[in-house]
Protein backbone atom coordinates (compact mmCIF):
# COMPACT_ATOMS: atom_id res chain seq x y z
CA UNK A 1 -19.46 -43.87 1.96
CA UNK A 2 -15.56 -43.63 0.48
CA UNK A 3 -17.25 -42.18 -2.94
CA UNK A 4 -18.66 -39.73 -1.05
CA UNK A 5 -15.39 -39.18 1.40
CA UNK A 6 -13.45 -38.97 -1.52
CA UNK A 7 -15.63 -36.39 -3.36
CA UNK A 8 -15.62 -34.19 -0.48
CA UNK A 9 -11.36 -34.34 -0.63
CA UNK A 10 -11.65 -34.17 -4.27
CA UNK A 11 -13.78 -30.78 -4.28
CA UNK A 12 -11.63 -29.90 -0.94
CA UNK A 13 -7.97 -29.95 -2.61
CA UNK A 14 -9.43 -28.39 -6.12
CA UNK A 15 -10.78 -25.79 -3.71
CA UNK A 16 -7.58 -25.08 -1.97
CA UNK A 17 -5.38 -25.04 -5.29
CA UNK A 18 -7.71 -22.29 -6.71
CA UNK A 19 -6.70 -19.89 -4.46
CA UNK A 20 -2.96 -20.40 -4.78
CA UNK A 21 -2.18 -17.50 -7.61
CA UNK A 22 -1.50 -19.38 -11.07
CA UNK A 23 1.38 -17.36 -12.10
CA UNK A 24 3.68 -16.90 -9.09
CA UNK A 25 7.28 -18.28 -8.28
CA UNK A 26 7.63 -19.37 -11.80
CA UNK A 27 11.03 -19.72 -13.13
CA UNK A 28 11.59 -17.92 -16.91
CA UNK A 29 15.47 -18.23 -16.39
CA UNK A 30 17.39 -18.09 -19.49
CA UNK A 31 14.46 -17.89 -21.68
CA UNK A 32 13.69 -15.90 -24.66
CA UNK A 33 10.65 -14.40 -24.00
CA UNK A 34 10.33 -11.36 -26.73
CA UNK A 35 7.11 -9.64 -27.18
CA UNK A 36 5.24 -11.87 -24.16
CA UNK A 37 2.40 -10.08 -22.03
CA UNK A 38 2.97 -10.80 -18.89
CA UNK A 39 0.55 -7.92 -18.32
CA UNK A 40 -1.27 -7.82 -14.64
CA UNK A 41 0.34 -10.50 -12.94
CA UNK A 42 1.44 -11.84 -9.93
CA UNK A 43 4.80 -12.83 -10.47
CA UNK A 44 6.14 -12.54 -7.12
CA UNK A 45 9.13 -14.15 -6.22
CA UNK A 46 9.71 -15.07 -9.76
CA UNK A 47 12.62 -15.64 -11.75
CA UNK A 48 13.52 -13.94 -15.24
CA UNK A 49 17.38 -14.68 -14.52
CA UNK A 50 19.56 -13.74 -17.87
CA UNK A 51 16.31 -14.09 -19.47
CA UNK A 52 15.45 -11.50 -23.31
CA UNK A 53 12.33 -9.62 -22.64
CA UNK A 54 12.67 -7.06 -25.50
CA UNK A 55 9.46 -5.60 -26.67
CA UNK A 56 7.78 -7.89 -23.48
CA UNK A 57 4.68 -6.20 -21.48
CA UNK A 58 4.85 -6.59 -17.79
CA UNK A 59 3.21 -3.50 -16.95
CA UNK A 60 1.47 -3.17 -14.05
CA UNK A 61 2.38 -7.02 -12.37
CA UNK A 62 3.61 -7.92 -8.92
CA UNK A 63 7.76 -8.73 -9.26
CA UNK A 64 7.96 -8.13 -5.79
CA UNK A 65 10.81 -10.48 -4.59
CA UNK A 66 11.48 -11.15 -8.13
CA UNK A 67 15.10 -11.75 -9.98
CA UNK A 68 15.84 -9.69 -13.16
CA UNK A 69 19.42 -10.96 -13.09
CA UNK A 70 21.27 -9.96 -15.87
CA UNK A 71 17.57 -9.73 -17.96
CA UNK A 72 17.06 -8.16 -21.28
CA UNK A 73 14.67 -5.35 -20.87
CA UNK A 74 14.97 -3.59 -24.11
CA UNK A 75 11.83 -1.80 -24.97
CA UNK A 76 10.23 -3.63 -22.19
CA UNK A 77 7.00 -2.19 -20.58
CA UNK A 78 7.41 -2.10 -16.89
CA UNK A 79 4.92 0.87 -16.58
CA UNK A 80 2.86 0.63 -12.86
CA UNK A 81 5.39 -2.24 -12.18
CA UNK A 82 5.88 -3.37 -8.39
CA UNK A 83 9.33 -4.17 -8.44
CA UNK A 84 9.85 -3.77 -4.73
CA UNK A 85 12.81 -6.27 -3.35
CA UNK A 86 13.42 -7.55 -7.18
CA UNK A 87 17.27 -8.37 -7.89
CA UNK A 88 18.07 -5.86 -11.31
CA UNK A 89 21.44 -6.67 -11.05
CA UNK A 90 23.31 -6.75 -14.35
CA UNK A 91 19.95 -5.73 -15.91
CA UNK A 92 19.73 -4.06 -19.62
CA UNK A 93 16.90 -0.88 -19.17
CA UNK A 94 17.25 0.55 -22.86
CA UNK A 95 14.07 2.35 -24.11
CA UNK A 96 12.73 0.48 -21.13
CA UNK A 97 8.66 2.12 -19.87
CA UNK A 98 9.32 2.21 -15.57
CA UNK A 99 6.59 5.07 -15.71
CA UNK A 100 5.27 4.65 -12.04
CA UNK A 101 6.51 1.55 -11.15
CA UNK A 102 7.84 1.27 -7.37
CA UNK A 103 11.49 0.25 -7.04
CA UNK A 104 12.29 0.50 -3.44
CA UNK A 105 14.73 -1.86 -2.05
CA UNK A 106 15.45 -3.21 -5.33
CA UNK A 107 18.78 -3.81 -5.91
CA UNK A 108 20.35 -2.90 -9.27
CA UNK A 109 24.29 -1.77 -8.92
CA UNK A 110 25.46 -2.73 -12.08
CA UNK A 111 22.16 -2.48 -13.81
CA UNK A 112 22.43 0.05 -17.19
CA UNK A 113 19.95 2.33 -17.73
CA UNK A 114 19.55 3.98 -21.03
CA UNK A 115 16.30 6.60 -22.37
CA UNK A 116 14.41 5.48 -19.94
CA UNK A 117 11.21 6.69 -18.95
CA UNK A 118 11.18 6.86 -15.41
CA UNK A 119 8.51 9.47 -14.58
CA UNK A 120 6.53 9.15 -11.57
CA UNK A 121 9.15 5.97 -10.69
CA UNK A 122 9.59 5.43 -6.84
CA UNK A 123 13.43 4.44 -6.11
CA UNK A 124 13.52 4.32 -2.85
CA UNK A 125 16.42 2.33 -1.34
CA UNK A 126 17.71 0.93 -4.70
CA UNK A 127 21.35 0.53 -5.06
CA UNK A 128 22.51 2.13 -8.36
CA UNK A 129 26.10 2.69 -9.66
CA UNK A 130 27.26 6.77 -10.19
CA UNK A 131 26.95 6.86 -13.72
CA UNK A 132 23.75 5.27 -14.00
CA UNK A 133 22.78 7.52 -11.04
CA UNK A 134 23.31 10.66 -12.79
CA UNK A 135 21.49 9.87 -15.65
CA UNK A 136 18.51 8.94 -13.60
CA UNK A 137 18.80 12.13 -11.59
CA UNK A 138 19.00 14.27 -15.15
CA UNK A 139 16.02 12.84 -16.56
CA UNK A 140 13.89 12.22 -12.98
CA UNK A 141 10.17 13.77 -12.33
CA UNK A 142 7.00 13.28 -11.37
CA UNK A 143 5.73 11.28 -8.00
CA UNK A 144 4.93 8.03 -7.67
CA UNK A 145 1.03 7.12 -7.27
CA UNK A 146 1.28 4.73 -5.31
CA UNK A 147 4.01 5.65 -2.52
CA UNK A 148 3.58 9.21 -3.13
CA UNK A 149 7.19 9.67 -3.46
CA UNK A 150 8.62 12.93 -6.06
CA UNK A 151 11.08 10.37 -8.39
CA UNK A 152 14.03 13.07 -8.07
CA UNK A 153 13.72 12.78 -3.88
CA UNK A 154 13.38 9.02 -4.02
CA UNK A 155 16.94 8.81 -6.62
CA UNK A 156 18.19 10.95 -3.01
CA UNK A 157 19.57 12.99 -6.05
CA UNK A 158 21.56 16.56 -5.12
């Protein structure tokens, strides 16, 4: 009877710890991470804090909730992204793919942006300094296929 009670907790906890998603809330902090595919996953909540992600494919993950603090993001595939909430504070976007991703309520004052592609990029809410603002707003078009948002409306560019 407790072989078979245990069994039954056994196949119970392996049961619930298969639905918890494998990759989320993982810390990456101050790791060098170059060239990694983090392709496709859900990485919400997750931490990439100071962390080098040149040449690194993220496209098309969950970093909802996620910290990009002072990251590396040269090169870096975000295309299809969902960066909504994420902390891109201090965060290096140099020849960086955002095509589509959705940015809204993302915070990312002193975040430098530099030829970026940002077409079809939803902004919404995101905190950006004047100077990076501009040259988002000079380069901004498309809309967003997921939010439906024009890129150039979402910057709130004049």
């Amino acid at each position: 009877m407790l072989n078979k009670l245990s069994s039954f907790f056994l196949t119970l906890l392996v049961f619930f710890f298969s639905l918890l998603p494998v990759n989320a809330s993982i810390d990456y902090g101050k790791q060098t991470l170059i060239g990694e595919d983090f392709s496709e996953l859900d990485l919400k909540g997750s931490t990439f804090y100071l962390t080098n992600l040149q040449d690194a494919d993220l496209s098309g993950s969950d970093l909802e909730g996620a910290s990009l603090f002072g990251a590396k993001l040269l090169n870096t595939n975000l295309s299809n992204a969902n960066l909504t909430n994420a902390t891109l504070d201090s965060a290096v976007f140099e020849g960086t793919n955002l095509r589509n991703a959705v940015l809204e309520d993302a915070f990312a004052f002193n975040a430098r942006f530099k030829d970026v592609n940002i077409k079809g990029s939803d902004f919404t809410n995101v905190i950006i300094r004047g100077e990076d603002l501009n040259y988002l707003c000079s380069i901004a078009e498309g809309v967003n296929p997921t939010t439906k948002r024009n890129t150039l409306d979402s910057l709130d560019c004049n």
